[in-house]
PDB file of N, CA and C in Angstrom:
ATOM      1  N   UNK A   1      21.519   2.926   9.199  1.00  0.00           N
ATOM      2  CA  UNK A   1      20.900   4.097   8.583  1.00  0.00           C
ATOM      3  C   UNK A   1      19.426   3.834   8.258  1.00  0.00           C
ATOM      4  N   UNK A   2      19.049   2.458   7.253  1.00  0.00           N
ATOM      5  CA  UNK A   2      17.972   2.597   7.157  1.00  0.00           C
ATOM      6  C   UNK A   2      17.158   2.352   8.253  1.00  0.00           C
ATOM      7  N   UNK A   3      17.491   1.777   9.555  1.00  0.00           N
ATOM      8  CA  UNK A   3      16.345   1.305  10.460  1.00  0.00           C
ATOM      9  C   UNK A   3      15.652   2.110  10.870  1.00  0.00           C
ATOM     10  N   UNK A   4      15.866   3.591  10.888  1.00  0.00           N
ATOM     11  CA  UNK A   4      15.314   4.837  11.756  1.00  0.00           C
ATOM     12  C   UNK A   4      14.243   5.193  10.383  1.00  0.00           C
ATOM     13  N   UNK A   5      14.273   4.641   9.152  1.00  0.00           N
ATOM     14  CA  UNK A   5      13.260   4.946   8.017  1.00  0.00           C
ATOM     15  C   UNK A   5      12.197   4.275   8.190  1.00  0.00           C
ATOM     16  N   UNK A   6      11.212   4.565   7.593  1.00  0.00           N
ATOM     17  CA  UNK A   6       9.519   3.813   7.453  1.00  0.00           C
ATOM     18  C   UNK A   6       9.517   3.292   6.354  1.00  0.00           C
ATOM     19  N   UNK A   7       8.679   3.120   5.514  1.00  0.00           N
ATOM     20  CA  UNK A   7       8.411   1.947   4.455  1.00  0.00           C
ATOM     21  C   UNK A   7       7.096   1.743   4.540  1.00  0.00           C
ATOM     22  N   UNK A   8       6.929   1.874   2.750  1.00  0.00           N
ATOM     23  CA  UNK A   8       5.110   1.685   2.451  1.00  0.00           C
ATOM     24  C   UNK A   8       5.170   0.017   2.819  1.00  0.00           C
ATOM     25  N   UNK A   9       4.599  -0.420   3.947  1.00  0.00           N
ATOM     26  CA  UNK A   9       4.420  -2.137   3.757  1.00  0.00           C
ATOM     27  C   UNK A   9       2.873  -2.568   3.573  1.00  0.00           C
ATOM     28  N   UNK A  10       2.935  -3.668   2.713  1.00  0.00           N
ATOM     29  CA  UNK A  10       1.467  -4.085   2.748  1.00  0.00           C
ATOM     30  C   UNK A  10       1.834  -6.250   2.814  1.00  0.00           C
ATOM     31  N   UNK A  11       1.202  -6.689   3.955  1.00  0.00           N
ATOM     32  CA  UNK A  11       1.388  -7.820   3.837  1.00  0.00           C
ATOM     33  C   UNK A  11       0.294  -8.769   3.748  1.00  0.00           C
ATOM     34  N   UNK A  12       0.178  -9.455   3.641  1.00  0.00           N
ATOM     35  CA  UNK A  12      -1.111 -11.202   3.249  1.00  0.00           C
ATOM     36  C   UNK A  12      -0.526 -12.043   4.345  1.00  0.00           C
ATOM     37  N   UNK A  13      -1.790 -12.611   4.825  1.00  0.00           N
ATOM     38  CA  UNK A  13      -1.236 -13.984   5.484  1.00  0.00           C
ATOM     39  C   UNK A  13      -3.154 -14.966   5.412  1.00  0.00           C
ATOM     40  N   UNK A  14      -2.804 -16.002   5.391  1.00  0.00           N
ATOM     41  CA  UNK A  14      -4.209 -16.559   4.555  1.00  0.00           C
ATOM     42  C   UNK A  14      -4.719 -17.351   5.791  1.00  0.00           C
ATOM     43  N   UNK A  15      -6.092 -17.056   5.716  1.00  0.00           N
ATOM     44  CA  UNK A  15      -6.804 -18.057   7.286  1.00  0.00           C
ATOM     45  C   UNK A  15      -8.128 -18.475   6.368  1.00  0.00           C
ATOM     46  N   UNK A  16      -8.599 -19.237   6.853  1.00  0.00           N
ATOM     47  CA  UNK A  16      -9.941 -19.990   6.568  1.00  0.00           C
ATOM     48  C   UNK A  16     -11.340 -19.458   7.259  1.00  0.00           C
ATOM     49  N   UNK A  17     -12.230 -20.292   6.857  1.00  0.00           N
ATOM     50  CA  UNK A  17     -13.258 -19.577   7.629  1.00  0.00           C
ATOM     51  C   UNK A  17     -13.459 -19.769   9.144  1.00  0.00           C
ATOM     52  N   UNK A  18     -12.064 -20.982   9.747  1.00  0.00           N
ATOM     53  CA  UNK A  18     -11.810 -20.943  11.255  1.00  0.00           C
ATOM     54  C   UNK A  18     -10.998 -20.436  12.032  1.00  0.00           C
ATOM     55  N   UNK A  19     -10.264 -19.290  11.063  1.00  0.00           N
ATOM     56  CA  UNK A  19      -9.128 -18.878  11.536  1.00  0.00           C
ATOM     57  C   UNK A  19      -7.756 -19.486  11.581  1.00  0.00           C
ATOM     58  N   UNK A  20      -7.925 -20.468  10.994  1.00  0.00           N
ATOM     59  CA  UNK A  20      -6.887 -21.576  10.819  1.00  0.00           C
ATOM     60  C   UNK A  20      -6.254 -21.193   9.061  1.00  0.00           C
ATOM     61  N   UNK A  21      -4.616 -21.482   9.581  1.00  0.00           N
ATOM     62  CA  UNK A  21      -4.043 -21.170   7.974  1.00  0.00           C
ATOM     63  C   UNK A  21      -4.651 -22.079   6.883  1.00  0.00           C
ATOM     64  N   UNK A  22      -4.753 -21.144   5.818  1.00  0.00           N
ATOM     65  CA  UNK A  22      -5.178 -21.870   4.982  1.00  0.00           C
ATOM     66  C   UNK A  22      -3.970 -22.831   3.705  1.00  0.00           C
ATOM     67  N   UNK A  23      -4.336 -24.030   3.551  1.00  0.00           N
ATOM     68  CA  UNK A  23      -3.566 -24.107   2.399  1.00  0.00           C
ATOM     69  C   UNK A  23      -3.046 -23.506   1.492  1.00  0.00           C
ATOM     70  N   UNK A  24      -1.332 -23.653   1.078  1.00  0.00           N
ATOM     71  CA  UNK A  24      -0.952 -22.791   0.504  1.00  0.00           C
ATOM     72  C   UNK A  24      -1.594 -23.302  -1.002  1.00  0.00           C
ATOM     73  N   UNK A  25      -2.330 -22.009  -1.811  1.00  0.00           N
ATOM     74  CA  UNK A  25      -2.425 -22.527  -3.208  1.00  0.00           C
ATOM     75  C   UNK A  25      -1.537 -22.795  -4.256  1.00  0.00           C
ATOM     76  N   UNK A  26      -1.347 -23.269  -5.529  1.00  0.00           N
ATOM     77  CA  UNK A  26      -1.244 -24.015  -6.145  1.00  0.00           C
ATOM     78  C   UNK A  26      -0.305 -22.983  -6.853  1.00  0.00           C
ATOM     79  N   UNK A  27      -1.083 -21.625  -6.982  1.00  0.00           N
ATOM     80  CA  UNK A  27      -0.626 -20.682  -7.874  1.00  0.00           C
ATOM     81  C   UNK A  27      -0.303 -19.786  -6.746  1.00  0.00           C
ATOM     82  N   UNK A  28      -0.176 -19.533  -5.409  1.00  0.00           N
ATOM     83  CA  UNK A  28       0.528 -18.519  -4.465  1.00  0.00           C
ATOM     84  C   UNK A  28       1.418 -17.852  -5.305  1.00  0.00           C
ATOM     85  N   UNK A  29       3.013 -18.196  -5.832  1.00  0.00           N
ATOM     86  CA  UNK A  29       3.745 -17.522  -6.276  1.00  0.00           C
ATOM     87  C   UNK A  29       3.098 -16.907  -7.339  1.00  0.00           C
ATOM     88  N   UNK A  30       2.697 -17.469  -8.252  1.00  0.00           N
ATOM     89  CA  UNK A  30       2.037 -16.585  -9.539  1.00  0.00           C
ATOM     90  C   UNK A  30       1.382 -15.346  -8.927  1.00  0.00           C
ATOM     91  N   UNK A  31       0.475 -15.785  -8.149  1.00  0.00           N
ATOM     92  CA  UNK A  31      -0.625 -14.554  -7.135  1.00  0.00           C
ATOM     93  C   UNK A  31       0.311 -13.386  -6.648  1.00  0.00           C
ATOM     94  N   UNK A  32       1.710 -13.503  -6.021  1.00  0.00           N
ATOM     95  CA  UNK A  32       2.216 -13.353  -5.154  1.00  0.00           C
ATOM     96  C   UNK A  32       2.975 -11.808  -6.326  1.00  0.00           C
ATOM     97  N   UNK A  33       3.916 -12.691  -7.243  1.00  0.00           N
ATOM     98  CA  UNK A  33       4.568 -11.867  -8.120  1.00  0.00           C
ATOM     99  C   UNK A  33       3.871 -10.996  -9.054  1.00  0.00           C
ATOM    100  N   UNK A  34       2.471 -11.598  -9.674  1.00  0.00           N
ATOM    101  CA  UNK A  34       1.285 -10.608  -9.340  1.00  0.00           C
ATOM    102  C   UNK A  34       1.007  -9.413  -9.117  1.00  0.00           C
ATOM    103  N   UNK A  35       0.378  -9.781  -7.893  1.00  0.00           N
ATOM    104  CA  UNK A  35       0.546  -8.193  -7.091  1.00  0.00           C
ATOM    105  C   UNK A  35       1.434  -7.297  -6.980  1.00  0.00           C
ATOM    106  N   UNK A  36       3.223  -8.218  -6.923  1.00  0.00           N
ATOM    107  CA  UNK A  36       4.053  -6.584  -6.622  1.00  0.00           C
ATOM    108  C   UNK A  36       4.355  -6.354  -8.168  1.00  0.00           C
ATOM    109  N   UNK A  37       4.429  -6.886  -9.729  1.00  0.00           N
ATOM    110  CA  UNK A  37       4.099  -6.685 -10.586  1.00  0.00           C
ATOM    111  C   UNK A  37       3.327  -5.190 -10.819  1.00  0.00           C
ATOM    112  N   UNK A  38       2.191  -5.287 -10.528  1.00  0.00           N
ATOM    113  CA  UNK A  38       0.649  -4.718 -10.682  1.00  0.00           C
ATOM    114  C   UNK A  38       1.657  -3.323  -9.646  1.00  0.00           C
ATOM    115  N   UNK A  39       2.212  -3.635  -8.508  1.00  0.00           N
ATOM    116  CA  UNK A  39       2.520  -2.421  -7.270  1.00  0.00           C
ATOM    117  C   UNK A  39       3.875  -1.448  -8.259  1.00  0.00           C
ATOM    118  N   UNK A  40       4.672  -2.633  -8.659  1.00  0.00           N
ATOM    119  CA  UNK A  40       5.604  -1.873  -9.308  1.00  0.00           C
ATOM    120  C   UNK A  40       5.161  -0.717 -10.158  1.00  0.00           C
ATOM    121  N   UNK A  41       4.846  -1.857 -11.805  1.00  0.00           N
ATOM    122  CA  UNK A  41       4.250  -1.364 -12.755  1.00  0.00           C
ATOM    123  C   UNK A  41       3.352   0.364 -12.399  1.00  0.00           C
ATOM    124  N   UNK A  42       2.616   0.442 -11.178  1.00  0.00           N
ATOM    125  CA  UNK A  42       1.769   1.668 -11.159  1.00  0.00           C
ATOM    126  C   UNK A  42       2.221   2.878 -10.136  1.00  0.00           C
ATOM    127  N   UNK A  43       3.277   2.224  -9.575  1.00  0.00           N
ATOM    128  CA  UNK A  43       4.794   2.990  -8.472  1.00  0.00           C
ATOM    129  C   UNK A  43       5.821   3.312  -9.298  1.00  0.00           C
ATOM    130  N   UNK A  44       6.381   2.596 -10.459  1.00  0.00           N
ATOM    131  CA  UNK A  44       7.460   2.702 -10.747  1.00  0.00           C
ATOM    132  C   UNK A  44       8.550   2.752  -9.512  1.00  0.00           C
ATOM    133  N   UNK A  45       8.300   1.705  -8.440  1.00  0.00           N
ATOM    134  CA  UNK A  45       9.256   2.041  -7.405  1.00  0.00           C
ATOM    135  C   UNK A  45      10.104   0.334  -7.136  1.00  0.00           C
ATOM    136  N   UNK A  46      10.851   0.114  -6.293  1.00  0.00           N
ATOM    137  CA  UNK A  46      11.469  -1.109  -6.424  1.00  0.00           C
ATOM    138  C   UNK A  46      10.625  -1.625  -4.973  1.00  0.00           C
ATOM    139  N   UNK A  47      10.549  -2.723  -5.072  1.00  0.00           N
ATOM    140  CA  UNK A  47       9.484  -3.556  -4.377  1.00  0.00           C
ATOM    141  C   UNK A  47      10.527  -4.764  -4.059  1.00  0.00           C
ATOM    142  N   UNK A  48      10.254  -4.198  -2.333  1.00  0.00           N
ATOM    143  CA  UNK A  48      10.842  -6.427  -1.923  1.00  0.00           C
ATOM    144  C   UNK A  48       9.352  -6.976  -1.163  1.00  0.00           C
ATOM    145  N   UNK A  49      10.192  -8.580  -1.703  1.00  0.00           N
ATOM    146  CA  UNK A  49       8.986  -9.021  -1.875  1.00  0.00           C
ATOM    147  C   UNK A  49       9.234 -10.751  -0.764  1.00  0.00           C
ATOM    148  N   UNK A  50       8.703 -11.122   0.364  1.00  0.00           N
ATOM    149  CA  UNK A  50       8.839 -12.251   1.148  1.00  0.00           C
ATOM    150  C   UNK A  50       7.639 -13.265   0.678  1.00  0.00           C
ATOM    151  N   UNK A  51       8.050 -14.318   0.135  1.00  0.00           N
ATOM    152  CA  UNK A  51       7.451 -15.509   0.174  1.00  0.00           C
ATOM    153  C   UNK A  51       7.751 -16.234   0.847  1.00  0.00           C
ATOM    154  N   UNK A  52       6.198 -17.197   1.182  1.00  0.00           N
ATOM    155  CA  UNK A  52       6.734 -18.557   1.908  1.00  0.00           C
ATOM    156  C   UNK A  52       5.293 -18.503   3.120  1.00  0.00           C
ATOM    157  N   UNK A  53       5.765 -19.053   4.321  1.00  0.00           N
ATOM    158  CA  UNK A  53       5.337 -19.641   5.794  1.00  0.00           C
ATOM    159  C   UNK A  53       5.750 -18.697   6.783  1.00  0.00           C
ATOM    160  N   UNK A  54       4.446 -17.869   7.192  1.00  0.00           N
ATOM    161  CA  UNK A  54       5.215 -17.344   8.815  1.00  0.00           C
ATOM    162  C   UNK A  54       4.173 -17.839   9.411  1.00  0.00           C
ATOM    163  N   UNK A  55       4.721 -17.410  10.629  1.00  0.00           N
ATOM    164  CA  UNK A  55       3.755 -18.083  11.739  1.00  0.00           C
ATOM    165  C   UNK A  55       2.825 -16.545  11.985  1.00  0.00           C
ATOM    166  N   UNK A  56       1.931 -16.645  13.080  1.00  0.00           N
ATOM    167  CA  UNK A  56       1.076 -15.810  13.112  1.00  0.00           C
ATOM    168  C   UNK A  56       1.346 -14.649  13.875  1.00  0.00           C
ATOM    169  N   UNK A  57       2.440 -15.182  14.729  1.00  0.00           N
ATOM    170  CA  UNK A  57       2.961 -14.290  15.724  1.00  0.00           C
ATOM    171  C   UNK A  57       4.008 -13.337  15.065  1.00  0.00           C
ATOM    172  N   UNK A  58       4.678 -13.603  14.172  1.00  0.00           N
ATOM    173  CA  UNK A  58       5.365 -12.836  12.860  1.00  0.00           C
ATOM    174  C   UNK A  58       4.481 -11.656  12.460  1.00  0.00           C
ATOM    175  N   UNK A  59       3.567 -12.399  11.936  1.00  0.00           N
ATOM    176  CA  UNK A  59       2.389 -11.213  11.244  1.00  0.00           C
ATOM    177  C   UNK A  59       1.711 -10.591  12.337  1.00  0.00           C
ATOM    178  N   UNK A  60       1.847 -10.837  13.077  1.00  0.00           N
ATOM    179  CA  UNK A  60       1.233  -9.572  14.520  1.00  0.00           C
ATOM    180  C   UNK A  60       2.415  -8.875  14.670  1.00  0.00           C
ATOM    181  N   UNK A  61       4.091  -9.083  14.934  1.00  0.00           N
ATOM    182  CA  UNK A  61       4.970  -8.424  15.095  1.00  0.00           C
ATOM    183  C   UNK A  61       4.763  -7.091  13.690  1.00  0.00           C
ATOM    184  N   UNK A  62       4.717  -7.580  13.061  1.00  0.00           N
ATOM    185  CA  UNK A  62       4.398  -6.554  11.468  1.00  0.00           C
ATOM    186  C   UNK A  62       3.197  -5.757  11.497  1.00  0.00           C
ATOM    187  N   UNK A  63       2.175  -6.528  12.083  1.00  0.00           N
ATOM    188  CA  UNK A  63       1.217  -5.474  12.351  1.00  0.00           C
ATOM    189  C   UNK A  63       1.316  -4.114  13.429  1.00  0.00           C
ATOM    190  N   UNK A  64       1.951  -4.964  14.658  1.00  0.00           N
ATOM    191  CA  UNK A  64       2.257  -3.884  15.255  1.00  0.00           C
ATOM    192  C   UNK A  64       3.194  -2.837  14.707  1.00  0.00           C
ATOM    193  N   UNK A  65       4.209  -3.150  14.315  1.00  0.00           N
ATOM    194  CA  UNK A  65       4.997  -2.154  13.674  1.00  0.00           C
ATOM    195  C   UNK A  65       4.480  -1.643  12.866  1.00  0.00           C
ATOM    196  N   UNK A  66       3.732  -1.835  12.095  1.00  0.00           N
ATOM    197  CA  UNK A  66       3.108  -0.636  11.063  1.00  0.00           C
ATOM    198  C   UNK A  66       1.803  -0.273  11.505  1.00  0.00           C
ATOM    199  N   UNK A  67       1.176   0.007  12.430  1.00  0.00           N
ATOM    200  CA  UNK A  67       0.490   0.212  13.449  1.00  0.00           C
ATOM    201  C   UNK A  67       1.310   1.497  14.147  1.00  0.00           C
ATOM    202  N   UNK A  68       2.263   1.311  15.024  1.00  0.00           N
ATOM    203  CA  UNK A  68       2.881   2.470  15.032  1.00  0.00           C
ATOM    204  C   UNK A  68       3.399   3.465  14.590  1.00  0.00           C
ATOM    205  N   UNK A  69       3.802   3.164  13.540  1.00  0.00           N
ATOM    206  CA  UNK A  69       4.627   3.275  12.369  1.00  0.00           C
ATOM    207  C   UNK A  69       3.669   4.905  11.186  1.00  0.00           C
ATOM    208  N   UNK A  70       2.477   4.117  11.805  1.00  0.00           N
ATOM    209  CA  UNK A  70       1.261   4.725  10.693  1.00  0.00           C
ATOM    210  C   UNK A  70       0.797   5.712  10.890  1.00  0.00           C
TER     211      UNK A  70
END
């Protein structure tokens, strides 16, 4: 049922000034819970939320889809 639905997505993925990933920081999660905090709080809506490591080709699959999507 839900796959045929859309979804507000907004995602991060961190590069340097070579395009190369950047180290994960120290405080990522703090940063992380943060933001959908701040998304909730001003949505009042329920928010999922992926932490961690993708690769880059992940975050292009996501781009494209919400690219079409949009």
């Amino acid at each position: 049922m839900t796959d045929k639905l859309v979804f507000p997505t907004l995602a991060f993925q961190l590069r340097n000034e070579k395009g190369l990933p950047y180290d994960i920081p120290d405080d990522w999660l703090e940063t992380v819970l943060s933001v959908a905090s701040f998304i909730n709080g001003k949505y009042k809506c329920g928010i999922d939320v992926v932490y961690g490591l993708a690769s880059r080709k992940g975050f292009e699959i996501l781009d494209k889809e919400a690219n079409k999507c949009g």
